[in-house]
N, C-alpha and C. Protein backbone atom coordinates (compact mmCIF):
# COMPACT_ATOMS: atom_id res chain seq x y z
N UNK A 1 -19.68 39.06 -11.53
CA UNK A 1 -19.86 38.13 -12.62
C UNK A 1 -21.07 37.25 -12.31
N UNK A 2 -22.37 37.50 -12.91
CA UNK A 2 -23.47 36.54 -12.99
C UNK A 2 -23.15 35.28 -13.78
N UNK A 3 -23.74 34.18 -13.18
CA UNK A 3 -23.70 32.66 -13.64
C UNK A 3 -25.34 32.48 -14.45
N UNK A 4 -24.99 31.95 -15.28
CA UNK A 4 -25.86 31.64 -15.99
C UNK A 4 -26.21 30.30 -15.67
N UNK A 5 -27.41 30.03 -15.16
CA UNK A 5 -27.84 28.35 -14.69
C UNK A 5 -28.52 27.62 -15.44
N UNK A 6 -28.65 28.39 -17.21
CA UNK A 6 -29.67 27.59 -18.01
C UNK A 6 -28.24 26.71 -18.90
N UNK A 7 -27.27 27.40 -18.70
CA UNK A 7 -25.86 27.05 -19.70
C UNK A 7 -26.06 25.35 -19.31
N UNK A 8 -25.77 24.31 -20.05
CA UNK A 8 -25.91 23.00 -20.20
C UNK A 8 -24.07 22.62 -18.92
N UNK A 9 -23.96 21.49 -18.31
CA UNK A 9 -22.89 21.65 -18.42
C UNK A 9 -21.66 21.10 -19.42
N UNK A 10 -20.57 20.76 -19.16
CA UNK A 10 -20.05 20.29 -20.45
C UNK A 10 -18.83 19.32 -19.69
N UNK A 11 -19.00 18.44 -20.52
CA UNK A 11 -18.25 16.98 -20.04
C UNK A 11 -16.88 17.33 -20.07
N UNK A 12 -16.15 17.04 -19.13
CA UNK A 12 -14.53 17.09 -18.97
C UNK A 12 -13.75 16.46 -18.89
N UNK A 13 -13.24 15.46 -19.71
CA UNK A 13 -12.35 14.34 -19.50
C UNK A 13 -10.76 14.30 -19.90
N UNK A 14 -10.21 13.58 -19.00
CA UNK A 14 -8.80 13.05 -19.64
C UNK A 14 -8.51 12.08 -19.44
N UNK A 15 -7.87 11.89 -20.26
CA UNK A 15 -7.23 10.09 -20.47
C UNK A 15 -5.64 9.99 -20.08
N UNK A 16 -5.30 9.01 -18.53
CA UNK A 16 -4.14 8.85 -18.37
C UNK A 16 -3.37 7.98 -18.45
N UNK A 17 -4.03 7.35 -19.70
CA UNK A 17 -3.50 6.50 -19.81
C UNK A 17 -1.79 6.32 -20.30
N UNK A 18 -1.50 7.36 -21.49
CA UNK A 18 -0.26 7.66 -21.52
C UNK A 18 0.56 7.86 -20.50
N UNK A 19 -0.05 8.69 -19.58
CA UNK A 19 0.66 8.96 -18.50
C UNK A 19 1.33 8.29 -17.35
N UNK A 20 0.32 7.24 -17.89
CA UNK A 20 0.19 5.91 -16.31
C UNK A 20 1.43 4.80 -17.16
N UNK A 21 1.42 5.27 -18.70
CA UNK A 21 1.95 3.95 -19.18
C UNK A 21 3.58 4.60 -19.09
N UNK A 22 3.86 6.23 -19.21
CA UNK A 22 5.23 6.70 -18.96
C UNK A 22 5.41 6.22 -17.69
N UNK A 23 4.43 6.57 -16.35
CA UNK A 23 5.25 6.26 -14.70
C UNK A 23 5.80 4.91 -14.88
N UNK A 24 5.02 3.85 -15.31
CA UNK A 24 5.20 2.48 -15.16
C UNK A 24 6.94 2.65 -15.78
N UNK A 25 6.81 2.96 -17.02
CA UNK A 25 8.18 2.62 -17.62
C UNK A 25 9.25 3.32 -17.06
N UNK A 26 9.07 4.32 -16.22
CA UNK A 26 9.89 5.24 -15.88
C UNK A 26 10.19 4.62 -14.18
N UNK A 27 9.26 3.94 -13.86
CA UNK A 27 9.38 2.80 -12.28
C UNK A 27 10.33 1.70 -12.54
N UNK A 28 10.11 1.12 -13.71
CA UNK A 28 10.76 -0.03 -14.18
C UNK A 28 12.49 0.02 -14.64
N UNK A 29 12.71 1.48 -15.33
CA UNK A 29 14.05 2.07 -15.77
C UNK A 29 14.08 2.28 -14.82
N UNK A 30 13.26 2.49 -13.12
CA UNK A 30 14.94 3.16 -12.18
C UNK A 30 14.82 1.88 -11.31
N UNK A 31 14.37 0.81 -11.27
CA UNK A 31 14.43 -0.37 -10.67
C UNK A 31 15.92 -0.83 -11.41
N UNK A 32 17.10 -1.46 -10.45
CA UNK A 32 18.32 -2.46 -10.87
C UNK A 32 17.87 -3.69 -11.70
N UNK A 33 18.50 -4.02 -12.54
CA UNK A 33 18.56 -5.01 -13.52
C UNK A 33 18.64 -6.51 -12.51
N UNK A 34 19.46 -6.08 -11.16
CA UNK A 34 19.45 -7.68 -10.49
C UNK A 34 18.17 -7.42 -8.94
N UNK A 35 17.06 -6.43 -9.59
CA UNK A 35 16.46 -6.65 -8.62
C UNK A 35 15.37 -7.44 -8.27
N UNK A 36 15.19 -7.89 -7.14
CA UNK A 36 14.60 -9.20 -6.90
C UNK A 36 12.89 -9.54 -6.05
N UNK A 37 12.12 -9.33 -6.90
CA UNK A 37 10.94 -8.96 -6.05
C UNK A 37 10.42 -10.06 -4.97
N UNK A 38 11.04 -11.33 -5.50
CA UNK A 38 10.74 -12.21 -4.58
C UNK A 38 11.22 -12.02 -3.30
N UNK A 39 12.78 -11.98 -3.15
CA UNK A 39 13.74 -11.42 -2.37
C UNK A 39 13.02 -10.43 -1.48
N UNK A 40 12.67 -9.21 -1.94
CA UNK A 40 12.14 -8.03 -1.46
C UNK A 40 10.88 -8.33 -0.36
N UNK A 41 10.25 -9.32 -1.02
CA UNK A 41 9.15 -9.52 -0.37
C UNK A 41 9.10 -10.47 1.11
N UNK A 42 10.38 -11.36 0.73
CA UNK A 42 10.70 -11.89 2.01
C UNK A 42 11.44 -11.05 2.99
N UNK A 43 12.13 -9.90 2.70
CA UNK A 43 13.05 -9.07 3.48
C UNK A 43 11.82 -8.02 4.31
N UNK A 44 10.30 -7.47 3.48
CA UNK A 44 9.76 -7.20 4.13
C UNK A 44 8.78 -7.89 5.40
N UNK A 45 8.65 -9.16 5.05
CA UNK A 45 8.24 -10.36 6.08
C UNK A 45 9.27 -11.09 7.08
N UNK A 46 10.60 -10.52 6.85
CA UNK A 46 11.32 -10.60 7.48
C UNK A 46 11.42 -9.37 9.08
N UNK A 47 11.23 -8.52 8.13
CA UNK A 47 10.77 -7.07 8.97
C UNK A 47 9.69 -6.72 9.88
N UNK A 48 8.65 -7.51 9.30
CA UNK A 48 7.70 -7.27 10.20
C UNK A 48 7.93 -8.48 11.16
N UNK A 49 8.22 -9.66 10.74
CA UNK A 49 8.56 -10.43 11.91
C UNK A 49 9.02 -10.17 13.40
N UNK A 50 10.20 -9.12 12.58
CA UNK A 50 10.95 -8.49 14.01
C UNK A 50 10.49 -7.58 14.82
N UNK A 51 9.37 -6.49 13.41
CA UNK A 51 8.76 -5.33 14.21
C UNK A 51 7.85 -6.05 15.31
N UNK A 52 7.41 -7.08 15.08
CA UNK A 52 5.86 -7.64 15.94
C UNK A 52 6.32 -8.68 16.92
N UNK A 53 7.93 -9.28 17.02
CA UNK A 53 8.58 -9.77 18.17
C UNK A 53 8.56 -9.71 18.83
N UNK A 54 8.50 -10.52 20.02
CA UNK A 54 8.74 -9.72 21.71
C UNK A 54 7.68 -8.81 22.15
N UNK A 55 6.87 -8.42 21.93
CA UNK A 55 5.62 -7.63 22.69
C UNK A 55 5.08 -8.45 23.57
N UNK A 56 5.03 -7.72 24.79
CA UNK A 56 4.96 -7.68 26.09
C UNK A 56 2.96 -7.97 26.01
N UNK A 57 2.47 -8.49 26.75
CA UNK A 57 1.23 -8.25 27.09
C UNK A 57 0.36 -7.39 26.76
N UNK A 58 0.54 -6.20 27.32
CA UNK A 58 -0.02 -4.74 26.69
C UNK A 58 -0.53 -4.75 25.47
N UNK A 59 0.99 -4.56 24.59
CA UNK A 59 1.52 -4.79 23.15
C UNK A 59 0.32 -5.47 22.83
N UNK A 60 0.70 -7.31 22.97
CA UNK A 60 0.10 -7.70 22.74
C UNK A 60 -1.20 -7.93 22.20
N UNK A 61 -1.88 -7.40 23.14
CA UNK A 61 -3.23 -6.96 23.28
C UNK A 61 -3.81 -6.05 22.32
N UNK A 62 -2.62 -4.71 22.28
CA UNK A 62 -3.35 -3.96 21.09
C UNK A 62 -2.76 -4.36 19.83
N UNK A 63 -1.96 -5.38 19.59
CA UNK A 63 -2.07 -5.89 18.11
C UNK A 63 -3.23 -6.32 17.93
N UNK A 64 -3.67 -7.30 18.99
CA UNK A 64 -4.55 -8.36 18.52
C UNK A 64 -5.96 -7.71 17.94
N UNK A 65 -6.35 -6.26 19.03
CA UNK A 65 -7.65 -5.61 18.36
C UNK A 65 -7.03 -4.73 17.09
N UNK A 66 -5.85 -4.94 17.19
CA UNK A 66 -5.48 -4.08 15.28
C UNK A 66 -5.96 -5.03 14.32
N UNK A 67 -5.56 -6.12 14.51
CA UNK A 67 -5.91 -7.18 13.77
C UNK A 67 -7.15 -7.36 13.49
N UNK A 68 -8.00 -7.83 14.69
CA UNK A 68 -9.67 -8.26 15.17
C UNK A 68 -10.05 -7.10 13.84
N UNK A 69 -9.67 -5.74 14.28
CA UNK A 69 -10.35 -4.65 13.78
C UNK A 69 -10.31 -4.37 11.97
N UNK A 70 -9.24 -5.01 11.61
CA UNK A 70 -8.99 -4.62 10.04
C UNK A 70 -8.26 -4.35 10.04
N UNK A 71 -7.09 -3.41 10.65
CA UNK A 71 -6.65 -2.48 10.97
C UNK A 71 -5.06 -3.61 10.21
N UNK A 72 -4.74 -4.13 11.18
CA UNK A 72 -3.10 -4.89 10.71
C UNK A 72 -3.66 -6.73 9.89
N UNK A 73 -2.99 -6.94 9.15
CA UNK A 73 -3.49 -8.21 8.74
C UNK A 73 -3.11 -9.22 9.69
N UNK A 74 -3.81 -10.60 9.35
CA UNK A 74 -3.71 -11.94 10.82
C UNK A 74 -2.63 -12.06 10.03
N UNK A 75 -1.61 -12.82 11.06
CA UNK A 75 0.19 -13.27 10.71
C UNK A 75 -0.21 -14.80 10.81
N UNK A 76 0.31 -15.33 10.52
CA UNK A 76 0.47 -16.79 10.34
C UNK A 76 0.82 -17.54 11.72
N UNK A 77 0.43 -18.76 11.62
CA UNK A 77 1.07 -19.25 13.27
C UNK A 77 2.81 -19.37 13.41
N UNK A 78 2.56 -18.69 14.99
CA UNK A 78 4.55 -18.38 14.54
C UNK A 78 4.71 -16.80 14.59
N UNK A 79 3.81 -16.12 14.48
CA UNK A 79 3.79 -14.80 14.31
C UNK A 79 3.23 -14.33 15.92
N UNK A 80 3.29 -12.48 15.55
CA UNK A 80 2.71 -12.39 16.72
C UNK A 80 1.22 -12.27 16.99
N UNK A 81 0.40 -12.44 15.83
CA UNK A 81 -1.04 -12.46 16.39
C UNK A 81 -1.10 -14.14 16.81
């Protein structure tokens, strides 16, 4: 099969927007009626609190260049960076 390289090419688009507007509604119907994003958000800052607890020196150390680097965000004072 020869390609023809004088053929123009031809624009290809789609629009997801419908699509993006079904996920949303379809995220929102399987979310609970008593669910709580505020809540959620402290239970995950709760979590990392614990994950980043207690590290030893070492540890330590390579949070801090996770951090330095981009890599993990700075924690607040009180935290472990």
């Amino acid at each position: 099969m020869s390609q023809d390289s004088t053929r123009p090419y031809v624009d290809f688009e789609i629009d997801l927007t419908l699509e993006e507007t079904r996920r949303r509604a379809a995220v929102m119907a399987a979310l609970e009626p008593d669910w709580d994003p505020l809540g959620a958000m402290r239970a995950e800052e709760e979590a990392y609190d614990l994950l980043y607890s207690g590290l030893d020196s070492r540890q330590q150390e390579i949070y801090d260049m996770l951090v330095a680097a981009g890599v993990l965000p700075p924690r607040e004072s009180g935290h472990a960076a």
